[in-house]
N, C-alpha and C. Protein backbone atom coordinates (compact mmCIF):
# COMPACT_ATOMS: atom_id res chain seq x y z
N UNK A 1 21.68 -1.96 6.18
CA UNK A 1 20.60 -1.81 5.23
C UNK A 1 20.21 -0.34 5.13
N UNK A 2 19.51 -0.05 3.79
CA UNK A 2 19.71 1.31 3.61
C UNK A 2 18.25 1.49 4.29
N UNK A 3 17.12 0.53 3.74
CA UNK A 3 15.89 0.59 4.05
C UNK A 3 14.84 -0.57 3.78
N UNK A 4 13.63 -0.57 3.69
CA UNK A 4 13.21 -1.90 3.19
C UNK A 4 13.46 -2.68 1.65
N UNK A 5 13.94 -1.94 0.86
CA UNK A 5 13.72 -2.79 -0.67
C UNK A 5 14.94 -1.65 -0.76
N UNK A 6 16.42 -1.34 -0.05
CA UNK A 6 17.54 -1.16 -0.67
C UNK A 6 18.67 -1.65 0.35
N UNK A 7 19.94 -2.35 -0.69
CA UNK A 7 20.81 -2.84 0.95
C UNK A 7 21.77 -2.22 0.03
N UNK A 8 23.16 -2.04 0.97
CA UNK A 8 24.51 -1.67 0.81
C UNK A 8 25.24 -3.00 1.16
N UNK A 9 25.57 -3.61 0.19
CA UNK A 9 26.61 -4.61 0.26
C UNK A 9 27.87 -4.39 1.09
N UNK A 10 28.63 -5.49 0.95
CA UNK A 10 30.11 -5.06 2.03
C UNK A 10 31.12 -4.15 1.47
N UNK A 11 30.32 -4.02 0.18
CA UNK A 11 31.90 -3.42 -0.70
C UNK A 11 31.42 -2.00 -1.14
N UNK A 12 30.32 -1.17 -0.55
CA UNK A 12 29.84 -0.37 -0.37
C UNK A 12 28.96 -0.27 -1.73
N UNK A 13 28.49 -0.89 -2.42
CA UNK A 13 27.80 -1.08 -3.54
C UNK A 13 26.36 -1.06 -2.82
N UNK A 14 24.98 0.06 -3.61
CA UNK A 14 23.87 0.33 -3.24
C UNK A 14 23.05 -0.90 -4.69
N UNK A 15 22.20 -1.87 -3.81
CA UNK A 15 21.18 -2.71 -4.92
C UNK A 15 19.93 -2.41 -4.18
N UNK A 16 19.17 -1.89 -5.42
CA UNK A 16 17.76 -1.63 -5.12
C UNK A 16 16.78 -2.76 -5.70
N UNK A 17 16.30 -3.55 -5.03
CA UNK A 17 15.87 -4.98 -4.82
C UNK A 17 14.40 -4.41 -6.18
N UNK A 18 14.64 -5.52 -7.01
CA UNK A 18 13.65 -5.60 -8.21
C UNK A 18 12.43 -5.61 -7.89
N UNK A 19 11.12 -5.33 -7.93
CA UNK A 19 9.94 -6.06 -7.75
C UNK A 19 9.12 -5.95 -6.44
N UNK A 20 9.56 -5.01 -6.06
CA UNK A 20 9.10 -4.69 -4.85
C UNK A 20 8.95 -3.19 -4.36
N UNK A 21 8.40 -2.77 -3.35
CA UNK A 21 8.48 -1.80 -2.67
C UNK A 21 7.49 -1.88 -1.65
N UNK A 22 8.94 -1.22 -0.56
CA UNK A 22 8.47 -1.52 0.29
C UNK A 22 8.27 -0.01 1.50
N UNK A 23 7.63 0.01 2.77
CA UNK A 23 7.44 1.57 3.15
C UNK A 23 8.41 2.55 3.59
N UNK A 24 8.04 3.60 3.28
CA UNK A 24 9.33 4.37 3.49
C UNK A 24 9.72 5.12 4.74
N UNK A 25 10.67 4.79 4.98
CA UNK A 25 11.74 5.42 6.08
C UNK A 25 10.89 7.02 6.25
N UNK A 26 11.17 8.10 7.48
CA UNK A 26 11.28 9.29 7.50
C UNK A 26 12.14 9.80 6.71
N UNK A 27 11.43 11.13 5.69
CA UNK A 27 12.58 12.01 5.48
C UNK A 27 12.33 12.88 5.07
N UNK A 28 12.73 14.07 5.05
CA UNK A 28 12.60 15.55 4.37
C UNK A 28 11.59 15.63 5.12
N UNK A 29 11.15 15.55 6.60
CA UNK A 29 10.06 15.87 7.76
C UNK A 29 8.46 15.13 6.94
N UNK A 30 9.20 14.45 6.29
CA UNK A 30 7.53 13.63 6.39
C UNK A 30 7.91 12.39 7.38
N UNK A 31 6.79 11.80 8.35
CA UNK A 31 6.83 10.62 8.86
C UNK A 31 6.98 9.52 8.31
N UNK A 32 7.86 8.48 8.61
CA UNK A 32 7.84 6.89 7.78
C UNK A 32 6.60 6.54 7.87
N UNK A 33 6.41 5.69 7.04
CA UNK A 33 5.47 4.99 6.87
C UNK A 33 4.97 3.87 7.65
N UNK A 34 3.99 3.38 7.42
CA UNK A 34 3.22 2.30 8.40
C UNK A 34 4.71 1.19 8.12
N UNK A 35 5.22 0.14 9.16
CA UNK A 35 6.33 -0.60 9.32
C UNK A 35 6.91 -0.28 8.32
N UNK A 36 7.81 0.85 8.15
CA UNK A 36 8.80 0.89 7.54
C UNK A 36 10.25 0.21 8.27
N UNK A 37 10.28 0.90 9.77
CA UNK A 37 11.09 0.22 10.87
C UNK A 37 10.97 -1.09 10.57
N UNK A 38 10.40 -1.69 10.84
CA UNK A 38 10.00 -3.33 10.80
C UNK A 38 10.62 -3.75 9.32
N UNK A 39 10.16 -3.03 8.14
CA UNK A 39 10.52 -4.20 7.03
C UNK A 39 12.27 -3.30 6.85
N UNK A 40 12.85 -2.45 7.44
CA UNK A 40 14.25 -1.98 7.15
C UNK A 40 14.90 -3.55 8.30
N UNK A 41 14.23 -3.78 9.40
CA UNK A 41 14.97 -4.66 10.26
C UNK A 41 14.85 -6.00 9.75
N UNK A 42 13.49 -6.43 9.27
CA UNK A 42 13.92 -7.72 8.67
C UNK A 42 14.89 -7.81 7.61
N UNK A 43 14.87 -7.11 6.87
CA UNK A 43 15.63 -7.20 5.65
C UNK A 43 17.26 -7.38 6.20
N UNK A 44 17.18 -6.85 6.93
CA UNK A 44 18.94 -6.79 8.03
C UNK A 44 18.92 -7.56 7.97
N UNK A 45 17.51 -8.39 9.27
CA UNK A 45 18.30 -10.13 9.64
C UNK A 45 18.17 -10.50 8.71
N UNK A 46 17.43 -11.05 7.80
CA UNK A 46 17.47 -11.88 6.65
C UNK A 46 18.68 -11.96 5.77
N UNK A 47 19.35 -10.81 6.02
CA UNK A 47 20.87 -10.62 4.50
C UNK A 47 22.24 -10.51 5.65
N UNK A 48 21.91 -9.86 6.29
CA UNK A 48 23.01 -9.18 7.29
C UNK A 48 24.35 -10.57 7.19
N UNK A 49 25.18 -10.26 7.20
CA UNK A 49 26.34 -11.37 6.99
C UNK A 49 26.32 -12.82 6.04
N UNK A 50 25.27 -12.54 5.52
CA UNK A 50 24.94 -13.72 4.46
C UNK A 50 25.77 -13.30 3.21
N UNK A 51 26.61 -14.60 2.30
CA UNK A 51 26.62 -14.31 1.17
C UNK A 51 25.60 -14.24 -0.08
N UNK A 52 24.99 -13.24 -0.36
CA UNK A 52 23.71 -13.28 -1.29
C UNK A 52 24.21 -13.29 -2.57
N UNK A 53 23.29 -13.88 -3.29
CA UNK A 53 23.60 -13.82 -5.26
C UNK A 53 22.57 -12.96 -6.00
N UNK A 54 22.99 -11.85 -7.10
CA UNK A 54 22.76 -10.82 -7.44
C UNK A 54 21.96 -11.48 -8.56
N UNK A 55 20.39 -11.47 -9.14
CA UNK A 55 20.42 -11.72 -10.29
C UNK A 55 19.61 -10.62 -11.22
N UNK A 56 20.00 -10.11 -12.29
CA UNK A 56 19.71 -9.07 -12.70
C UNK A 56 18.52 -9.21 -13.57
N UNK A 57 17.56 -8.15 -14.17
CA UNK A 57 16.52 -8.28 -15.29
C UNK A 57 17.65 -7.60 -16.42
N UNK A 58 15.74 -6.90 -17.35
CA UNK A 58 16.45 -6.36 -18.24
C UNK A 58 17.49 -4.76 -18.06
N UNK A 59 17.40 -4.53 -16.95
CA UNK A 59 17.58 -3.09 -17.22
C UNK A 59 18.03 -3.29 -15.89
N UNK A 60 19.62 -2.62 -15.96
CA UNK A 60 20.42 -3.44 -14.52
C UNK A 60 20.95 -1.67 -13.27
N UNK A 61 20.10 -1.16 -14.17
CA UNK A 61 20.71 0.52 -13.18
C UNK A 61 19.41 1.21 -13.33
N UNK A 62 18.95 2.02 -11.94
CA UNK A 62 17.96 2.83 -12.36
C UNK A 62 18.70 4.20 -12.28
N UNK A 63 17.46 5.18 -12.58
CA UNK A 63 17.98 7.02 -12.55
C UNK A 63 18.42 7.46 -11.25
N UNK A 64 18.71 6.90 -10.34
CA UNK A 64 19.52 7.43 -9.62
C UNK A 64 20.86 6.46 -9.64
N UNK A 65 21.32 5.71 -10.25
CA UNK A 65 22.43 5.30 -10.24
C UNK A 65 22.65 3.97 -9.76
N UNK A 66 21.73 3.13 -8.88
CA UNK A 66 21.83 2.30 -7.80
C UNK A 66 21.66 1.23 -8.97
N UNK A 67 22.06 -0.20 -8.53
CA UNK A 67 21.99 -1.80 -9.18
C UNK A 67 20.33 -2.11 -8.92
N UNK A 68 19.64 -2.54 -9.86
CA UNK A 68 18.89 -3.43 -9.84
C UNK A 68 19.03 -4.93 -9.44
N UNK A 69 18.69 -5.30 -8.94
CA UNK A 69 18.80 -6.95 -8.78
C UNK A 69 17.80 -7.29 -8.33
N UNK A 70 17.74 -8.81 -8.37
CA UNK A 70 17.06 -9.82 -7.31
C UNK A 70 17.60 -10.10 -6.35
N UNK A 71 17.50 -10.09 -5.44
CA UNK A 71 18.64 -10.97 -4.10
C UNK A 71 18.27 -12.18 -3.81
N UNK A 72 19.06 -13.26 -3.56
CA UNK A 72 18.96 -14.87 -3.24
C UNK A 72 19.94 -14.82 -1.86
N UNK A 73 19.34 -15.71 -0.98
CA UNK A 73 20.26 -16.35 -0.15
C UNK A 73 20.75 -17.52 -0.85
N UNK A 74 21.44 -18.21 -0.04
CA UNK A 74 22.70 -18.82 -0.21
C UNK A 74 21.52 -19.90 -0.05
N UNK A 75 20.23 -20.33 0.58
CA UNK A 75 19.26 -21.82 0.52
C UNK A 75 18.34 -21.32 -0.95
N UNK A 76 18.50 -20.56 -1.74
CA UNK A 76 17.85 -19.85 -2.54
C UNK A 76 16.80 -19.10 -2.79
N UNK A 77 16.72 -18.47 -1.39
CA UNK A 77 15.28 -17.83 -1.00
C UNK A 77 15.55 -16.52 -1.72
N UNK A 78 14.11 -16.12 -2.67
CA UNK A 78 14.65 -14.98 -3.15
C UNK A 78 13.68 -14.11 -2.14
N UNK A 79 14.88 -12.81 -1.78
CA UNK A 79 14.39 -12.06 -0.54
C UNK A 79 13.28 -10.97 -0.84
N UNK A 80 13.11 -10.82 -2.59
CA UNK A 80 12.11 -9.76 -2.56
C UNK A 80 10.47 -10.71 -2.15
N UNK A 81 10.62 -12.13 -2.35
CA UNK A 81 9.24 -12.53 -2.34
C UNK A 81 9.26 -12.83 -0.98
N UNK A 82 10.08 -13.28 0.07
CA UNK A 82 10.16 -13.27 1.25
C UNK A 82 9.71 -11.80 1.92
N UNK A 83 9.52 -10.43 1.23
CA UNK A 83 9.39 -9.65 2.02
C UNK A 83 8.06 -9.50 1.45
N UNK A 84 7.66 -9.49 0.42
CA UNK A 84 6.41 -9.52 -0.04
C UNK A 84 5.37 -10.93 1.13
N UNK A 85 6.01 -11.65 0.89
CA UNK A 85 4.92 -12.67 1.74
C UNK A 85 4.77 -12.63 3.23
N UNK A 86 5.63 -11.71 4.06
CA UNK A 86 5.21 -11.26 5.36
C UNK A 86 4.95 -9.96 5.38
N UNK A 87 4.22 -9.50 3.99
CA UNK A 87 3.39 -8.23 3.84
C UNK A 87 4.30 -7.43 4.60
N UNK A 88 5.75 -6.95 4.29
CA UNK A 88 6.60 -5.97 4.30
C UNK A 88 6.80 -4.91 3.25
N UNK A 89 6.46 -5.53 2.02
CA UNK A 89 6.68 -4.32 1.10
C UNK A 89 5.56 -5.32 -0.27
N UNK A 90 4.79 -4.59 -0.93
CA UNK A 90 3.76 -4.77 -2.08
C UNK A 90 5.00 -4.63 -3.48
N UNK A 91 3.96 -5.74 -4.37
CA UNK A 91 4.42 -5.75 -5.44
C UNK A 91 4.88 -4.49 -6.50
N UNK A 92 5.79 -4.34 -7.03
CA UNK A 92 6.16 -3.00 -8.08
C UNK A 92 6.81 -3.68 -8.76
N UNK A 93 6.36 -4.00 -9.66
CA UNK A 93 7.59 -4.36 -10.81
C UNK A 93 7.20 -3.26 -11.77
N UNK A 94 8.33 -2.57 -12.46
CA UNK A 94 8.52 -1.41 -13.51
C UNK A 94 8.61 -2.32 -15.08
N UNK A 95 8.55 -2.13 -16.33
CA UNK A 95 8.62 -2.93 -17.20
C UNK A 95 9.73 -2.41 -17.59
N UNK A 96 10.63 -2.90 -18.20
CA UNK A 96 11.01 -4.06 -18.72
C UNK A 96 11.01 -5.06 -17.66
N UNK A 97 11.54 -4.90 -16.12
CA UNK A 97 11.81 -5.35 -15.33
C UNK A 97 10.78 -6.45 -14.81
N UNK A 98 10.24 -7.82 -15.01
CA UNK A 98 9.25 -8.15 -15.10
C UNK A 98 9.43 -9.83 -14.66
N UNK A 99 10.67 -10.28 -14.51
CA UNK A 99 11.10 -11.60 -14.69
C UNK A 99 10.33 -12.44 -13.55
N UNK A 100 10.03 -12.21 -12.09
CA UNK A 100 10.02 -12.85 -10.96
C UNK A 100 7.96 -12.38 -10.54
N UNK A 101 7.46 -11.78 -11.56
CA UNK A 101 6.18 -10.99 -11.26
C UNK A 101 5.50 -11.92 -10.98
N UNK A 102 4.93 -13.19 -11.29
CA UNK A 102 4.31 -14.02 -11.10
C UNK A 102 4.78 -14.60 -9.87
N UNK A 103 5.82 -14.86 -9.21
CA UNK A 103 6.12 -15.70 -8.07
C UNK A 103 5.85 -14.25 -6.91
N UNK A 104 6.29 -13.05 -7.19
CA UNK A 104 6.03 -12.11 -6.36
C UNK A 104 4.39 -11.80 -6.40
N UNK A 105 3.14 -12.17 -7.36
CA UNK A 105 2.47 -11.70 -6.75
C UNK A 105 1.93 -12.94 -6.58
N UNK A 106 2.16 -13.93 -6.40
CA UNK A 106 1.26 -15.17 -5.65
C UNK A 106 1.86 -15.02 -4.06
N UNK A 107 2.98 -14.45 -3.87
CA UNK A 107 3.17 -13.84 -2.42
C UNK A 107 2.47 -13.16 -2.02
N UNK A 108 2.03 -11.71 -2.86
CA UNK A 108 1.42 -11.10 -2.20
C UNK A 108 0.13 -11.43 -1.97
N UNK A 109 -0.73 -11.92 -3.12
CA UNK A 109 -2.09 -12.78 -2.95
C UNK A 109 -1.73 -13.54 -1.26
N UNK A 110 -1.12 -14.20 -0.42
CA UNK A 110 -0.95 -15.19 0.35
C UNK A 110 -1.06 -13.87 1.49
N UNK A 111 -0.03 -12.65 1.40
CA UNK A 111 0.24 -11.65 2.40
C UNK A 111 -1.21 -11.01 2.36
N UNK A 112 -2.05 -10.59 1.57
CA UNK A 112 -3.34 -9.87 1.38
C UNK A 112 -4.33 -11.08 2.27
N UNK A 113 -4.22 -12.34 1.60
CA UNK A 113 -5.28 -12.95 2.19
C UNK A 113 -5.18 -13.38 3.56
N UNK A 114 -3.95 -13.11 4.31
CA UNK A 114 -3.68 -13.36 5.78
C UNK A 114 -3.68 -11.83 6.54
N UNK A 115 -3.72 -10.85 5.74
CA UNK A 115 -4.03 -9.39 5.99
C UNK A 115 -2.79 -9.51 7.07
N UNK A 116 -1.68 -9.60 6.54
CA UNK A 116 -0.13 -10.04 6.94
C UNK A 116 0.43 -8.61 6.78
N UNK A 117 1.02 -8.10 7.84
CA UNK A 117 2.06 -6.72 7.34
C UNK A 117 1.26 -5.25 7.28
N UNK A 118 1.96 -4.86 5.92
CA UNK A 118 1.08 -3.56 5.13
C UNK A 118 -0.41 -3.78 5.01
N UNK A 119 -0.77 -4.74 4.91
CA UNK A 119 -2.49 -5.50 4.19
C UNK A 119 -3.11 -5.17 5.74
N UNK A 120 -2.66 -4.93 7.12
CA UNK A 120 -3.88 -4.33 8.20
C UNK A 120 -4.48 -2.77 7.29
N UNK A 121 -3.36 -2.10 6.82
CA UNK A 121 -3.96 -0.59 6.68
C UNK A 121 -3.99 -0.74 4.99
N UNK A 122 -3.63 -1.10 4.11
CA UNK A 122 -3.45 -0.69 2.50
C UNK A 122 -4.60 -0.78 2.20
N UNK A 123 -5.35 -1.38 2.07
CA UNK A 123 -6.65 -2.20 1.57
C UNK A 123 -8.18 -0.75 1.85
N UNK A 124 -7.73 0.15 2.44
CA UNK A 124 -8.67 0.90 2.96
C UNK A 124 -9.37 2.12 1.80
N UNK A 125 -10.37 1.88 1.70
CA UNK A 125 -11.29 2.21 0.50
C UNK A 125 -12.02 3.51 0.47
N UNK A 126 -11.14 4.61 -0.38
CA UNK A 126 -11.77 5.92 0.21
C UNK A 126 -12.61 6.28 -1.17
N UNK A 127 -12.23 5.62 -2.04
CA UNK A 127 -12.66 6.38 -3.45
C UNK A 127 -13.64 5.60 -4.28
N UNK A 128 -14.84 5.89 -5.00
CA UNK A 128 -15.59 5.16 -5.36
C UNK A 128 -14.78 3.73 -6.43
N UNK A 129 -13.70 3.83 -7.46
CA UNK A 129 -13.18 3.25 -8.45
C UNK A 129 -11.01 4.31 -8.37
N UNK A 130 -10.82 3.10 -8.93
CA UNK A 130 -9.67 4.11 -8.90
C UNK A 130 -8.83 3.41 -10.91
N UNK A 131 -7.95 4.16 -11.08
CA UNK A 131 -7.68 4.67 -12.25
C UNK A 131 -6.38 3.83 -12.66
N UNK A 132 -6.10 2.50 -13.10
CA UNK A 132 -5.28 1.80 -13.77
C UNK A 132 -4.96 2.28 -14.92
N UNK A 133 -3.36 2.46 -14.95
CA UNK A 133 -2.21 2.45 -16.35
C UNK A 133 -1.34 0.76 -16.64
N UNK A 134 -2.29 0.39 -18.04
CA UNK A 134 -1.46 -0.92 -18.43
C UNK A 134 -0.40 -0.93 -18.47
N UNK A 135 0.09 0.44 -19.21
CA UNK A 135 1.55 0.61 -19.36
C UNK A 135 2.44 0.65 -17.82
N UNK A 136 1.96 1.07 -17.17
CA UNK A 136 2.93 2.13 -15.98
C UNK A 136 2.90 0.40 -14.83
N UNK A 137 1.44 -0.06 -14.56
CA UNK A 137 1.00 -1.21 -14.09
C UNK A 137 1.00 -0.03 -12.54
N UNK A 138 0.84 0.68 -12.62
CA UNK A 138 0.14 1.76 -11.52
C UNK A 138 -1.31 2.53 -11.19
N UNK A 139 -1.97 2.13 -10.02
CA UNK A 139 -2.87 2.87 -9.95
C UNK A 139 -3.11 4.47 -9.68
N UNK A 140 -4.52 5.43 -9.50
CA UNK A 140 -4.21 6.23 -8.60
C UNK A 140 -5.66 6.61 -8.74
N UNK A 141 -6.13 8.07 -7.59
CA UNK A 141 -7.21 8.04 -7.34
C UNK A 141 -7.55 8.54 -8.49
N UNK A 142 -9.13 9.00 -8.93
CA UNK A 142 -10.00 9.60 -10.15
C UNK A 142 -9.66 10.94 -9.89
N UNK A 143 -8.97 11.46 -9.01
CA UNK A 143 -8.87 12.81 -9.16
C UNK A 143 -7.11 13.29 -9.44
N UNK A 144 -6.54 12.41 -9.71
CA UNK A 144 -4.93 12.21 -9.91
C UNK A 144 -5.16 12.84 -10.85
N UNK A 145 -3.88 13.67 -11.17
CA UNK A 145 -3.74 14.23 -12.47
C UNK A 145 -3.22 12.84 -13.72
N UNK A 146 -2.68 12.26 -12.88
CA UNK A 146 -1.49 11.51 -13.51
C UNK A 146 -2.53 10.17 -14.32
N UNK A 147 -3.49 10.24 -13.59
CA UNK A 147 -4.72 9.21 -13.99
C UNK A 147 -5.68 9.65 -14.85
N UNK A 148 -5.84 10.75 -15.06
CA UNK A 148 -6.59 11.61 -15.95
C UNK A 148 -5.57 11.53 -17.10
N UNK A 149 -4.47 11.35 -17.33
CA UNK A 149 -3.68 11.74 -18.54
C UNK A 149 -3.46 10.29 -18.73
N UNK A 150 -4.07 9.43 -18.28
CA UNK A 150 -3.62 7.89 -18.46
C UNK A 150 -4.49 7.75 -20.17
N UNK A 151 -4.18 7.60 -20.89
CA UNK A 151 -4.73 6.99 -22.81
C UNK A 151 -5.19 6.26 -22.16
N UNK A 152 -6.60 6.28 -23.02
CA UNK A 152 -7.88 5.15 -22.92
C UNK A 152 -7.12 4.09 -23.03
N UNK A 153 -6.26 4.09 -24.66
CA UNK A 153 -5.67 2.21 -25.03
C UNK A 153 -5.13 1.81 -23.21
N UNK A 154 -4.49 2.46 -22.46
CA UNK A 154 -3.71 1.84 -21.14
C UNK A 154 -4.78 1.66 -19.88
N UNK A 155 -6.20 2.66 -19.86
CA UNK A 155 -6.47 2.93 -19.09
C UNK A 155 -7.75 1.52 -18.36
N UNK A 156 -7.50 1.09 -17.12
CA UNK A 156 -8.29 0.18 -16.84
C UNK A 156 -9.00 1.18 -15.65
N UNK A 157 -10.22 0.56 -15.25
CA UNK A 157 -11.06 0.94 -13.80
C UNK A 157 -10.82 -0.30 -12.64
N UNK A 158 -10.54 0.33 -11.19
CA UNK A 158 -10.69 -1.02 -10.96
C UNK A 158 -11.87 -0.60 -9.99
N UNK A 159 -12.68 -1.49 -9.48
CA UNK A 159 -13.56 -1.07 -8.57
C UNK A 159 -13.13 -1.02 -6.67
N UNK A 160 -11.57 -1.72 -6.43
CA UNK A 160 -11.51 -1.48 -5.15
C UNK A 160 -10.03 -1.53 -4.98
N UNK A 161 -9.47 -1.31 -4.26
CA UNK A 161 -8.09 -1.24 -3.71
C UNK A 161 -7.23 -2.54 -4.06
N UNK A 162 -8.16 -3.48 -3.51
CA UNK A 162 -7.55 -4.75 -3.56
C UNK A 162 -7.70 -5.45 -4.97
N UNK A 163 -8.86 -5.08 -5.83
CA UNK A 163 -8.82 -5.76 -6.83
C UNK A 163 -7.46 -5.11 -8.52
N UNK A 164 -6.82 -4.22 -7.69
CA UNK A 164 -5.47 -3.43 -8.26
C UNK A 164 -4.71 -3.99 -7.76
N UNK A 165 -4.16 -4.18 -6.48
CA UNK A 165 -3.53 -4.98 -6.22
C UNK A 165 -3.35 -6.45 -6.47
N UNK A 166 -4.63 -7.51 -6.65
CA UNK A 166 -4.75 -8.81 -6.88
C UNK A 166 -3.78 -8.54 -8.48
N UNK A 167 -4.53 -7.47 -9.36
CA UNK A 167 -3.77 -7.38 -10.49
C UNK A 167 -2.47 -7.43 -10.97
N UNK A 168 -1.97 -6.87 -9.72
CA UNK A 168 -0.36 -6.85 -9.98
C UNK A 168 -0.07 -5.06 -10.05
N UNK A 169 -1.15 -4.14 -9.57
CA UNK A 169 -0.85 -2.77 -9.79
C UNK A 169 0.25 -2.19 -8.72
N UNK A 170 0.42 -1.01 -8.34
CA UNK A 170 1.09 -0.65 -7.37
C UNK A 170 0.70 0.84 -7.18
N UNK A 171 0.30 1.48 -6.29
CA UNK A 171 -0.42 2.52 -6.18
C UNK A 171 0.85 3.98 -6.63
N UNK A 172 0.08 5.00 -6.83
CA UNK A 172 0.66 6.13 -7.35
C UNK A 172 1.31 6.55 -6.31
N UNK A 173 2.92 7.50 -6.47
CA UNK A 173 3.46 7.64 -5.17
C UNK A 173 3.22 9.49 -5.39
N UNK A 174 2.19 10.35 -6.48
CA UNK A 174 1.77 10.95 -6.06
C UNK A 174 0.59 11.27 -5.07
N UNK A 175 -0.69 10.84 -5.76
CA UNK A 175 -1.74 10.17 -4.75
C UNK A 175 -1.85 9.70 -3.54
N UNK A 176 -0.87 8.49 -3.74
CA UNK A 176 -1.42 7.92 -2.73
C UNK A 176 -2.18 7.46 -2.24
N UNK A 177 -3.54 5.89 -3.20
CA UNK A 177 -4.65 6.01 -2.91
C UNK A 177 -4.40 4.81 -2.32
């Protein structure tokens, strides 16, 4: 496994798992993230020698080159909501990419309300309101640049961490709120 929400198949093919994201590994001397270790190892056992089935959205390659997919085991567990529901990695779905959003965030609703995984530390409330894009389906703090340039038509408020998340948002990976 490459990391939490990317595996390398047997045939050396990189799929970056749809609908998810999950924390990140060390690199370029920043520290990994809160269980990044943890959700890179489940994802191992869970796939590791399994034959999995690939199922694609609309848009089957991102900008760095890698496969989009869904991943299924072979009992039909799809593995992005399996990692979402032991609060390993929070909802991201990008649009077009949108097919599985509803089953992934009634996972995460289940991982939030058992404060399962990521949900001990995510949930932590530094900013009075923070700054929703309809379009992007991303939050970030009121002092983001990226949230300030958000168009009124896209722009929502939410009043807490979690009530962006209940939404289906996914926080800014400039920010960081």
């Amino acid at each position: 496994m490459v990391d939490g929400d990317t595996v390398a198949l047997a045939n050396g093919q990189k799929v970056r798992l749809l609908g998810i994201d999950a924390p990140e590994l060390e690199h370029e001397g920043k520290p990994a993230d809160f269980l990044a270790h943890k959700s890179r190892k489940f994802l191992t056992e869970l796939v590791q020698g399994q034959q999995v089935r690939l199922e694609y959205d609309r848009l089957r390659y991102d900008r760095y080159g890698r496969t989009l997919a869904y991943l299924f085991l072979p009992d039909g567990t799809n593995v992005s909501r399996e990692l979402v529901r032991q609060g390993l990695a929070h909802v991201y779905t990008v649009p077009p990419n949108m097919r599985f959003r509803e089953e992934l965030l009634a996972a995460q609703r289940e991982a939030i309300n058992a404060r399962r995984g990521v949900w001990l530390k995510a949930l932590k409330q530094d900013e009075p309101f923070y700054i929703g894009n309809r379009r992007s389906l991303l939050f970030h703090r009121p002092t983001c640049h990226l949230g300030h340039n958000t168009s009124q038509a896209n722009r929502v408020e939410f009043r807490s961490i979690l009530d962006a998340y209940l939404q289906g948002y996914s926080p800014c990976r400039t920010c960081k709120p």
